[in-house]
Every structure is written in structure tokens, then in C-alpha cells.
N, C-alpha and C. Protein backbone atom coordinates (compact mmCIF):
# COMPACT_ATOMS: atom_id res chain seq x y z
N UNK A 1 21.32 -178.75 -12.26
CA UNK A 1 20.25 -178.35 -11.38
C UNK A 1 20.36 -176.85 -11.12
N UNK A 2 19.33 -176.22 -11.45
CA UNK A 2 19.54 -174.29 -10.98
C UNK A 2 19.39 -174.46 -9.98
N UNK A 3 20.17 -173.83 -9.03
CA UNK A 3 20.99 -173.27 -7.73
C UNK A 3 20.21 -172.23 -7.02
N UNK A 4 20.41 -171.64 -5.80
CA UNK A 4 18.96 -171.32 -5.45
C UNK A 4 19.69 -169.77 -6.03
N UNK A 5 20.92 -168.88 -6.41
CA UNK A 5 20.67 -167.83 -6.99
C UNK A 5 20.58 -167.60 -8.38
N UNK A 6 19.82 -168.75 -8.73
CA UNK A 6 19.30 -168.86 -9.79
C UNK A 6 17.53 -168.40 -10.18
N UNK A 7 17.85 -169.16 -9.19
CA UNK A 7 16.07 -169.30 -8.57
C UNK A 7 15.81 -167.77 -7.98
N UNK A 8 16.60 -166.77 -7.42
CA UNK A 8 16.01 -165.59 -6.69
C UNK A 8 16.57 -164.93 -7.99
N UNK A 9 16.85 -165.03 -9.18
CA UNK A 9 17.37 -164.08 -10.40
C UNK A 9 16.20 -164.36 -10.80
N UNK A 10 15.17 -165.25 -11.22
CA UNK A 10 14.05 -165.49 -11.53
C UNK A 10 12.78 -165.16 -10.89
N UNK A 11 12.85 -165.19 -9.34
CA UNK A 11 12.09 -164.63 -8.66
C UNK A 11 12.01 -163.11 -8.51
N UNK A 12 13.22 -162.41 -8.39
CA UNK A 12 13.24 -160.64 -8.76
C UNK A 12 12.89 -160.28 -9.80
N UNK A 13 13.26 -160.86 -11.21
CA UNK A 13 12.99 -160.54 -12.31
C UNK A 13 11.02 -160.59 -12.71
N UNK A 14 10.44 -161.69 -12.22
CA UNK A 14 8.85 -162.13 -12.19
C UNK A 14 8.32 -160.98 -11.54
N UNK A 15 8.90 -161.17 -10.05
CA UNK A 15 8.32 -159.65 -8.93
C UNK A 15 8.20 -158.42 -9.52
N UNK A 16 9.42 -158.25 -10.46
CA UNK A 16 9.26 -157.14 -11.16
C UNK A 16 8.70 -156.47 -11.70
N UNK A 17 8.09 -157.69 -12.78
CA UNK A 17 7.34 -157.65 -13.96
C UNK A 17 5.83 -157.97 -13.64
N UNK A 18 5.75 -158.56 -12.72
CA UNK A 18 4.54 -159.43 -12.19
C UNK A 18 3.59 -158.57 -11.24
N UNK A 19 4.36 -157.97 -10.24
CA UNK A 19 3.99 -157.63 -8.85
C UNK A 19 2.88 -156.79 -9.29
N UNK A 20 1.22 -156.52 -8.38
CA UNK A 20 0.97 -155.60 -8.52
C UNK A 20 -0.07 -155.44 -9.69
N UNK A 21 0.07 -156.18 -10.57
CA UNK A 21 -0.72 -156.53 -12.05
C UNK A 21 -1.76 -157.33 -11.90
N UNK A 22 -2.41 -157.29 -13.02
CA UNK A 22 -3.82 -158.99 -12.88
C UNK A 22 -2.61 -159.48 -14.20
N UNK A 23 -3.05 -160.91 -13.74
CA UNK A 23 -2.19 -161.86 -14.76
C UNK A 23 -3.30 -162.58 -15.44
N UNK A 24 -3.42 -163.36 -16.81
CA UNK A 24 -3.22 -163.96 -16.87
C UNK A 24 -2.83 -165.29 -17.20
N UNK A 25 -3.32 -166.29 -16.33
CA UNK A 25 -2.39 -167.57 -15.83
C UNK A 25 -3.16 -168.86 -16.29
N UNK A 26 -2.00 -169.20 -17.75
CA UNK A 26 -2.56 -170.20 -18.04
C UNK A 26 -1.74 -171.61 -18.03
N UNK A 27 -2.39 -173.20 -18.32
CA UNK A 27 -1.37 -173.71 -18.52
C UNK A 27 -1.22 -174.52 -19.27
N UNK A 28 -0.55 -174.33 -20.17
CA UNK A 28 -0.97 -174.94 -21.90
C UNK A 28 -0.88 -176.31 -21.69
N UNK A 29 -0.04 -176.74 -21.20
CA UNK A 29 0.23 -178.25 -20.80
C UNK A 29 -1.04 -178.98 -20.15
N UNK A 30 -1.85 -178.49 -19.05
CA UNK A 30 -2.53 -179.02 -18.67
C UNK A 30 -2.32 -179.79 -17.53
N UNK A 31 -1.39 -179.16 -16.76
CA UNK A 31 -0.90 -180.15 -15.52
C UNK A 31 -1.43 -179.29 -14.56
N UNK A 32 -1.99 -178.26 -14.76
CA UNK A 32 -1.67 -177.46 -12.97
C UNK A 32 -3.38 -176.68 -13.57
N UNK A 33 -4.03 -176.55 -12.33
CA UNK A 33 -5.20 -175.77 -12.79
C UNK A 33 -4.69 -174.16 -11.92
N UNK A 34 -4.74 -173.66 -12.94
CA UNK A 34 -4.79 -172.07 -13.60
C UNK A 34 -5.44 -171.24 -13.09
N UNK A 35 -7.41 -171.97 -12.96
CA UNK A 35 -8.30 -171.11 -12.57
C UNK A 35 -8.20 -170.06 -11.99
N UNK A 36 -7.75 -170.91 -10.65
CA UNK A 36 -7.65 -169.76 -9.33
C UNK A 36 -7.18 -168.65 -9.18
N UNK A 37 -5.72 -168.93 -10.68
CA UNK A 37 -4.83 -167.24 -10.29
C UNK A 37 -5.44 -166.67 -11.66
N UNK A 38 -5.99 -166.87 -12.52
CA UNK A 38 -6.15 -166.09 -13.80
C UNK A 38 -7.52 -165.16 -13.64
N UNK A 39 -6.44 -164.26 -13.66
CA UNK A 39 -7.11 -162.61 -13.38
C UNK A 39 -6.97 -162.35 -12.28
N UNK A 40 -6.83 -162.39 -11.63
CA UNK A 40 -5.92 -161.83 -10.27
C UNK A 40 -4.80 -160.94 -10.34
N UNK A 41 -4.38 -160.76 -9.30
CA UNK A 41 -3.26 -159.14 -8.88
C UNK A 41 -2.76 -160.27 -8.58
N UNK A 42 -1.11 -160.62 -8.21
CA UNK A 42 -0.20 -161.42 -8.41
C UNK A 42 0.57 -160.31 -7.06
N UNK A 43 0.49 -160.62 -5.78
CA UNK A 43 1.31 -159.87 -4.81
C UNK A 43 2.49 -159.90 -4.75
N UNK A 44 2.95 -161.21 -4.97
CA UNK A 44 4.38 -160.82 -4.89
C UNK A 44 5.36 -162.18 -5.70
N UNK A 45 6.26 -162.13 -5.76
CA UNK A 45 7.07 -163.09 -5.94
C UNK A 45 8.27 -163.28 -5.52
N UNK A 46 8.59 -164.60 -4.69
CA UNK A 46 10.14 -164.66 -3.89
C UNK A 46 10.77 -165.94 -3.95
N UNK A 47 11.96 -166.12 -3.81
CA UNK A 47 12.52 -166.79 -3.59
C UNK A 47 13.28 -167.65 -2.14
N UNK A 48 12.69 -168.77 -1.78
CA UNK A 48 13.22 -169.39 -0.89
C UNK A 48 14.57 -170.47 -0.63
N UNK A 49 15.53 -169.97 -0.67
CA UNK A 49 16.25 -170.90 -1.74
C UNK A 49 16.19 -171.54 -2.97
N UNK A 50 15.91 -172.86 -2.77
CA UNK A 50 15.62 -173.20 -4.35
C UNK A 50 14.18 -173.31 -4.67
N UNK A 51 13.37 -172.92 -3.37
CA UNK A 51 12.09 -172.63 -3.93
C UNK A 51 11.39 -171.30 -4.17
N UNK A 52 10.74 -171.08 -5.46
CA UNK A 52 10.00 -170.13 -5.97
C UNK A 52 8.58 -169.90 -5.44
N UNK A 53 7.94 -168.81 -4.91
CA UNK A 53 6.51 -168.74 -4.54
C UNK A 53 6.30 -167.72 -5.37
N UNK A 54 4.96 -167.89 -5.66
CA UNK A 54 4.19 -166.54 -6.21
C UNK A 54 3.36 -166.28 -5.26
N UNK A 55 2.99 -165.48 -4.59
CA UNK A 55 1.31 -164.73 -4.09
C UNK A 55 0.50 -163.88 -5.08
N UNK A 56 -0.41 -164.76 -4.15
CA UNK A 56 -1.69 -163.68 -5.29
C UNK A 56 -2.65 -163.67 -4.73
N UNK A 57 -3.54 -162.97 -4.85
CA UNK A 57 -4.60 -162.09 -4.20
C UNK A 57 -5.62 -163.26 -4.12
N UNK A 58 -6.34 -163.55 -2.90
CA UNK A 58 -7.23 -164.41 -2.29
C UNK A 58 -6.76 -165.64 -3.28
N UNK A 59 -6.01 -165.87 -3.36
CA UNK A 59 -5.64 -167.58 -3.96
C UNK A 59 -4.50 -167.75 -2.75
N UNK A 60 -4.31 -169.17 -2.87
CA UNK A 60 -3.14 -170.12 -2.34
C UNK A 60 -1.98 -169.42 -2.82
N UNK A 61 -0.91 -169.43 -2.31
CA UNK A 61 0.05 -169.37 -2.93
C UNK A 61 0.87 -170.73 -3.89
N UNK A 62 1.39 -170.30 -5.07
CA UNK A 62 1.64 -171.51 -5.61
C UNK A 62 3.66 -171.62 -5.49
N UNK A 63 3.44 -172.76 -5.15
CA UNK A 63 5.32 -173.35 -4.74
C UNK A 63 6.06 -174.42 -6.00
N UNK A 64 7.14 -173.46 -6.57
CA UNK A 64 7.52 -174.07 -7.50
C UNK A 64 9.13 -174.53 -7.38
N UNK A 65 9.79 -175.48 -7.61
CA UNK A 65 10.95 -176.24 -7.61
C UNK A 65 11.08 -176.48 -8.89
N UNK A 66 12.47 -176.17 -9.32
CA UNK A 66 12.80 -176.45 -10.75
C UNK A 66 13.50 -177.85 -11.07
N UNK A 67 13.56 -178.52 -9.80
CA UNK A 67 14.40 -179.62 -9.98
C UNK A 67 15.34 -179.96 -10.38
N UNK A 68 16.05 -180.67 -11.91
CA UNK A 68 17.21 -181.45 -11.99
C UNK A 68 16.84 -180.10 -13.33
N UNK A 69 16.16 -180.28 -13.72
CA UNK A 69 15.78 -179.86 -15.18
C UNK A 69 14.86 -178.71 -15.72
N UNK A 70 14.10 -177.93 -14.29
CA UNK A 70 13.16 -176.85 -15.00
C UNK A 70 13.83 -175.67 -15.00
N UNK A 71 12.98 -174.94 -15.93
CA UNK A 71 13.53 -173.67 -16.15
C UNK A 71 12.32 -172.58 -16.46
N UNK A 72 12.64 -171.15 -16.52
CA UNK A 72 10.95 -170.01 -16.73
C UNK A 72 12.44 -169.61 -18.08
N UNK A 73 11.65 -169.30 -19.02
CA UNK A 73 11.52 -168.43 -20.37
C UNK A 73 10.81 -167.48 -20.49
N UNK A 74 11.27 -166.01 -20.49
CA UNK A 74 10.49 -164.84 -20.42
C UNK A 74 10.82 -164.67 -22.10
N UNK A 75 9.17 -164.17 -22.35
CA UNK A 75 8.83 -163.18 -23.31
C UNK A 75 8.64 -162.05 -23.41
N UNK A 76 9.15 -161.21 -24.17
CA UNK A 76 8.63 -159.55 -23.58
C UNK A 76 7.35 -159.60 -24.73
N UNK A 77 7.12 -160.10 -25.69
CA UNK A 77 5.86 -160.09 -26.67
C UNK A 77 5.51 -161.05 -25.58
N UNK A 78 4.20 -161.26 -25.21
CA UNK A 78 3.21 -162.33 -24.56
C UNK A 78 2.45 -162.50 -25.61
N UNK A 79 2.33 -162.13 -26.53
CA UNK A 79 1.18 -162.96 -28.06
C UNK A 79 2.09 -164.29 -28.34
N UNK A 80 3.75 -164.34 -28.02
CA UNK A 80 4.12 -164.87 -28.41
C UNK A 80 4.02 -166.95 -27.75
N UNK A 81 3.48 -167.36 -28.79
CA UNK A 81 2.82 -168.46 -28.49
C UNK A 81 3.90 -169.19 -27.03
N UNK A 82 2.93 -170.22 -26.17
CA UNK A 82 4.23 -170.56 -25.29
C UNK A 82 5.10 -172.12 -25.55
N UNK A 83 5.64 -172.07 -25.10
CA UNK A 83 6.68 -173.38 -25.73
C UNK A 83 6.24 -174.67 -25.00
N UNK A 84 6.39 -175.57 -25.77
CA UNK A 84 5.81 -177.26 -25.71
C UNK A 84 6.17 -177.62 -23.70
N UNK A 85 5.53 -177.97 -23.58
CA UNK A 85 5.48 -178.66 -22.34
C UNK A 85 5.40 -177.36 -21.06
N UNK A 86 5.11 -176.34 -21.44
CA UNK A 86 4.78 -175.13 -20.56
C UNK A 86 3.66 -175.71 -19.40
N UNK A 87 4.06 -175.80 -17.99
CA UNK A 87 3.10 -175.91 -16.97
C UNK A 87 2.56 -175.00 -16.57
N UNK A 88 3.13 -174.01 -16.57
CA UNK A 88 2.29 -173.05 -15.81
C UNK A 88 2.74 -171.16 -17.09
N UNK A 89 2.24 -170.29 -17.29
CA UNK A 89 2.10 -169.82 -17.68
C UNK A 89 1.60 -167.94 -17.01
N UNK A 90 2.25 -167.39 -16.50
CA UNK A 90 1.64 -165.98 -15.95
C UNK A 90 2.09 -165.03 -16.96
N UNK A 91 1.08 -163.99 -17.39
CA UNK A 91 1.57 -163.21 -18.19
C UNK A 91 0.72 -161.96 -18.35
N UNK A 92 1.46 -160.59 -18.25
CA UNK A 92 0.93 -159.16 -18.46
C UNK A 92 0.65 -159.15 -19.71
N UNK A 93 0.29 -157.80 -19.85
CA UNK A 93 0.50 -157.43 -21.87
C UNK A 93 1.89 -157.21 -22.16
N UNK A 94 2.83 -156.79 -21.18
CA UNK A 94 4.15 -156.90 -21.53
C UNK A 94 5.12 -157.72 -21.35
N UNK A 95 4.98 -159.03 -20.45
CA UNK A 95 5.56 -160.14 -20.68
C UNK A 95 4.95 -161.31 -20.06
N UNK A 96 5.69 -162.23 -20.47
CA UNK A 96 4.83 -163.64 -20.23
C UNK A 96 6.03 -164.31 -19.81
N UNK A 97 6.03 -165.52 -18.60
CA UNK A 97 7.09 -166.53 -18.20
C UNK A 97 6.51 -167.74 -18.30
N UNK A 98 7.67 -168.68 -19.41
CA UNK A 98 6.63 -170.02 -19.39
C UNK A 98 7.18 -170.65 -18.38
N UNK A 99 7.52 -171.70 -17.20
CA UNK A 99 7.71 -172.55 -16.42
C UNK A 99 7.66 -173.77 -16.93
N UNK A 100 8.82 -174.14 -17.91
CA UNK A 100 9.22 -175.76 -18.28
C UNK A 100 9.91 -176.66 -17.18
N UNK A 101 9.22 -177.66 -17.28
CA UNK A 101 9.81 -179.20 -16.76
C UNK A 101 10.03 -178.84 -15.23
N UNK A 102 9.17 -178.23 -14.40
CA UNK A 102 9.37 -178.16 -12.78
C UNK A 102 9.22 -179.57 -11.96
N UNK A 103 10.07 -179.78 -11.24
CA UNK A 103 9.95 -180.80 -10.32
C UNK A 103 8.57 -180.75 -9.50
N UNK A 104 8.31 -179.46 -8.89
CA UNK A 104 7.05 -178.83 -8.16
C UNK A 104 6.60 -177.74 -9.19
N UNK A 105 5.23 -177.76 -9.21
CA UNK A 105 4.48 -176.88 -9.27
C UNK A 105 3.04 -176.85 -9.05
N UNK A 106 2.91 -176.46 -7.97
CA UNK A 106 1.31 -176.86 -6.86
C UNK A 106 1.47 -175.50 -6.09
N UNK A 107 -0.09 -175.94 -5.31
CA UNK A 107 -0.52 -174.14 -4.96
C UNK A 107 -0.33 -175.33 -2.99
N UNK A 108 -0.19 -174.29 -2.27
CA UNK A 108 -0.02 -174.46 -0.71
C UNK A 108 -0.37 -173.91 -0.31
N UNK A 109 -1.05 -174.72 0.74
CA UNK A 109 -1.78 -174.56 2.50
C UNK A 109 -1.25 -173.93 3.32
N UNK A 110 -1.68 -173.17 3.94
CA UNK A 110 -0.64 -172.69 5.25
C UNK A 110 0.18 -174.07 5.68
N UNK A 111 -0.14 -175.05 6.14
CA UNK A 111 0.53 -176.33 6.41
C UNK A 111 1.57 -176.27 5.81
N UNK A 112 1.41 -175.81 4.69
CA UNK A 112 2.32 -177.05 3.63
C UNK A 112 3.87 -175.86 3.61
N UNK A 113 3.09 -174.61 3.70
CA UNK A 113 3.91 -173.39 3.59
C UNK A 113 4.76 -173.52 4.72
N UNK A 114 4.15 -173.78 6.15
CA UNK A 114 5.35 -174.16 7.41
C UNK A 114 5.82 -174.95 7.18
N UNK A 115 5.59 -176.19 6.78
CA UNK A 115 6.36 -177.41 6.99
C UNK A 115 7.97 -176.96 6.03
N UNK A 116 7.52 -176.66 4.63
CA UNK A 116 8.68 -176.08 3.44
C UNK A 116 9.27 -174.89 4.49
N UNK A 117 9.31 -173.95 4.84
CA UNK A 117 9.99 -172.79 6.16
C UNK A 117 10.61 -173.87 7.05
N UNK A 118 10.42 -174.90 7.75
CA UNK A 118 10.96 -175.53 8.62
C UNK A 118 12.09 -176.22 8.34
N UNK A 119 11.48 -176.69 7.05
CA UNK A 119 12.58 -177.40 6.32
C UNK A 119 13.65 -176.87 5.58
N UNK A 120 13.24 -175.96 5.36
CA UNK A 120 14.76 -174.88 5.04
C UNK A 120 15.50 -174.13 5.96
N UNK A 121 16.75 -174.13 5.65
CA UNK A 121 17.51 -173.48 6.25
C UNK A 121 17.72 -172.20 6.15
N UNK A 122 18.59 -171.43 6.65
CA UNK A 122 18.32 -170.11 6.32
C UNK A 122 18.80 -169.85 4.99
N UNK A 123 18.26 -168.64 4.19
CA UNK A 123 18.60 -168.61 3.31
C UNK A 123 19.70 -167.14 3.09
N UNK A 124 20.60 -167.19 2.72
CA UNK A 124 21.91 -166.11 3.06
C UNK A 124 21.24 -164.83 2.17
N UNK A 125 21.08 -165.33 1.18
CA UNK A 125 20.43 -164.45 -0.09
C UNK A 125 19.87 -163.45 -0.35
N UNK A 126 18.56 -164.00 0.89
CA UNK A 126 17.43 -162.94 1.04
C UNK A 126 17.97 -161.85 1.76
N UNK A 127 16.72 -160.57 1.65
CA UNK A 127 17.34 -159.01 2.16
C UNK A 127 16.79 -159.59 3.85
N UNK A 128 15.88 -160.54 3.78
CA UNK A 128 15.67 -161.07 5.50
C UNK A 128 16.02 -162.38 5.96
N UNK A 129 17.37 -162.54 5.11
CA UNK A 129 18.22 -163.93 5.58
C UNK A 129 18.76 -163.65 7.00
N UNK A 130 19.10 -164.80 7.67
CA UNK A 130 19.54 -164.99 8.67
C UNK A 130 21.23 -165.38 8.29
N UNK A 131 21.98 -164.28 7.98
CA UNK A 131 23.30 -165.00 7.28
C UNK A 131 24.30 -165.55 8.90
N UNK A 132 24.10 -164.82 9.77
CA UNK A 132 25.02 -165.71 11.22
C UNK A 132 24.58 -166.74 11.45
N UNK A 133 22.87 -167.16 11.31
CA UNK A 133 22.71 -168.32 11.66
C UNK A 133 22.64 -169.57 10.41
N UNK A 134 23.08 -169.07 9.59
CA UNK A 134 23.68 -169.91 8.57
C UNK A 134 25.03 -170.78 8.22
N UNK A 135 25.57 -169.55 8.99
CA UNK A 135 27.28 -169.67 9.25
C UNK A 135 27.42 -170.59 10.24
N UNK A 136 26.31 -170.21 11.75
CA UNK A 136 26.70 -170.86 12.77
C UNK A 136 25.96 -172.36 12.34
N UNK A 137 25.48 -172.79 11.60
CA UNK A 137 25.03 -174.28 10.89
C UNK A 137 25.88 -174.90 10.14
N UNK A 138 26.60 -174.19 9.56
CA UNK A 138 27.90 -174.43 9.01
C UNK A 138 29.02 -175.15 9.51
N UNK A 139 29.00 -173.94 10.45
CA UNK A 139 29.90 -174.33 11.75
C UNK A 139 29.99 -175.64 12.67
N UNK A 140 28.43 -175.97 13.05
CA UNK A 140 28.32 -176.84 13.83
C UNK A 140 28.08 -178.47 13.21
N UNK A 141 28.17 -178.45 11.81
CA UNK A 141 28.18 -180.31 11.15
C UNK A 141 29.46 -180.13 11.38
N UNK A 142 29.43 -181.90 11.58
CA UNK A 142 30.32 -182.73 11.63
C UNK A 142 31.02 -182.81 10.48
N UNK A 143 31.38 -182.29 9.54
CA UNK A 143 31.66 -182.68 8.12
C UNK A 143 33.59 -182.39 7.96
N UNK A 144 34.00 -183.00 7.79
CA UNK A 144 35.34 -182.54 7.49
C UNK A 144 35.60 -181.22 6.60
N UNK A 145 36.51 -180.46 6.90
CA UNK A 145 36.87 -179.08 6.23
C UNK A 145 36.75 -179.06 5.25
N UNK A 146 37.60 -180.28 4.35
CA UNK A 146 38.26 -180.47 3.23
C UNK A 146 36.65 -180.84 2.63
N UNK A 147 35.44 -181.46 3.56
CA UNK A 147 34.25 -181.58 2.90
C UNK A 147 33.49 -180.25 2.25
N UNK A 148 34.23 -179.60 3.32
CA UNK A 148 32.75 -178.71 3.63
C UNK A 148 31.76 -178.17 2.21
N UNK A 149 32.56 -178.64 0.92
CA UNK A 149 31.75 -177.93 -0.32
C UNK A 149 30.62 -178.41 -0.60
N UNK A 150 30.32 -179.41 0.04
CA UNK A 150 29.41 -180.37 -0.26
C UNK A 150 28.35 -179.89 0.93
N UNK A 151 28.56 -179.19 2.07
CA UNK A 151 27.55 -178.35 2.64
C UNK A 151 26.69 -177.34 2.25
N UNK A 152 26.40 -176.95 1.40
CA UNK A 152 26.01 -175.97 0.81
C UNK A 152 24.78 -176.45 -0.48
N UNK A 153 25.06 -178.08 -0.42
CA UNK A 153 23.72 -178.81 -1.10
C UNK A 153 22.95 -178.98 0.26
N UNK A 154 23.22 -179.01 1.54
CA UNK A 154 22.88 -180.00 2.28
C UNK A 154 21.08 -178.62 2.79
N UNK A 155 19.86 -178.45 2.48
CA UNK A 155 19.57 -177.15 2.19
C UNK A 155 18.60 -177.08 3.97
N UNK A 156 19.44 -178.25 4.58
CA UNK A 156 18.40 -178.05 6.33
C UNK A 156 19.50 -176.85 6.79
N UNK A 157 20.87 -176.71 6.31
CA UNK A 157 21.83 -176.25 6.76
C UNK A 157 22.07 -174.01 6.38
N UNK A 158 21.89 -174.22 4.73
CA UNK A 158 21.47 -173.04 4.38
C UNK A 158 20.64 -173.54 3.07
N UNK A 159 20.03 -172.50 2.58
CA UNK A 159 18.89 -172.75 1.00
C UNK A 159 19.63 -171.58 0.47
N UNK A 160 20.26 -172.79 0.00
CA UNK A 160 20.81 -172.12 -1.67
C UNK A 160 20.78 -172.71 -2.70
């Protein structure tokens, strides 16, 4: 399963390449409709622990989870065709990320956007993590010492 600094190596790297640009956003697979972000400026891209957001200009933002098994494949050619089971698809003239086998990949409501914030914990990672009150969550389960490695899946506690 990619780990959530997995997930923000993927999210800096997209922001990078992404931020700021019209994309676009296709999805060869056919699971996710595209419409909304293709051709659009792509505002930003971050990482919430193990979840990925993109923003983009008057669209939803879309919330992606890689689950047990997904992964993004960057191209620096974007002619270059995208690979079998690609859901989602954003891409400049200078690179393209395909998004294979995501657990999530759907666009969110303000709703849906608080409820996922509530449900995460802080995330240490970010440059606007809350890393004391991560620690002090840490601190306060019940979990035996000798457990504690197994805190660090637990993601109400921190999102990583």
C-alpha cells in the first residue's frame, strides 16, 4: 500500500508540473468523467496524507486514494500513449500522469471535502501540519509502547 509520503512525493511532483497550466484531462479507461477538468488551469495539487487532491479552476476538486494497489506513472513525452487501465489522465505538452488502479477517484463537495478533513488526523508532513498535535494523539491511545508501530496506520491519529 503507498504510504502517505508517497502520496505527497506524487502530489509535489504533479503541483509542479501541473500547477498553473490548462490540462488536458482524459480518461482512457472510462471510469471517471474528465469533462469538467479538461481544459482548465489545474490550481493546485496536495497531499492529505494518503489522500491526493487536485484543484482546478471552477470544477470540484477531485479526491484520489491509491489504495492497496494504485499508482501515477509520469511521462515527460505526453504523445506517449497511456497505459491499460489508466483512470484518470492530466497532461501538459510536457508531461502527462496516468493514475492506475485507485481505490478513489471522484471529484468532491464541500461536504464531502469536510467530512475527509475531519476524518484525518493531522498530517506531520505538510508545511501546515499540526506536528504537536499529532504527537499529543500519539500520546494519548491506549496502545501499549511495544504497540505503538502499529499507530501510525491508525490515520484518525496522524495521516500518513
Amino acid at each position: 500500500m503507498p504510504e502517505g509520503h508517497l502520496v505527497h512525493r506524487y502530489a509535489d511532483e504533479q503541483h509542479e508540473a501541473l500547477a498553473g497550466r490548462v490540462v488536458r484531462a482524459t480518461s482512457p479507461q472510462g471510469r471517471f468523467d474528465a469533462g469538467p477538468y479538461d481544459g482548465r488551469v489545474v490550481e493546485g495539487v496536495e497531499a492529505l496524507g494518503k489522500h491526493l487532491l487536485y484543484w482546478v479552476e471552477d470544477a470540484p476538486p477531485i479526491h484520489v486514494h491509491l489504495g492497496m494497489q494504485g499508482l501515477f506513472l509520469r511521462y515527460d513525452d505526453p504523445a506517449a500513449g497511456p497505459r491499460k487501465g489508466t483512470r484518470l489522465r492530466p497532461a501538459t505538452g510536457d508531461a502527462a500522469f496516468d493514475l492506475i488502479a485507485p481505490a478513489r477517484c471522484e471529484p468532491m463537495d464541500e461536504r464531502a471535502m469536510a467530512a475527509l478533513r475531519a476524518a484525518t488526523g493531522p498530517d506531520p508532513l505538510r508545511r501546515d501540519g499540526d506536528r504537536g498535535e499529532a504527537v499529543r494523539r500519539l500520546l494519548a491511545t491506549r496502545v501499549p509502547v511495544g504497540a505503538t508501530y502499529a499507530c501510525p496506520a491508525d490515520q484518525h491519529l496522524q495521516a500518513i
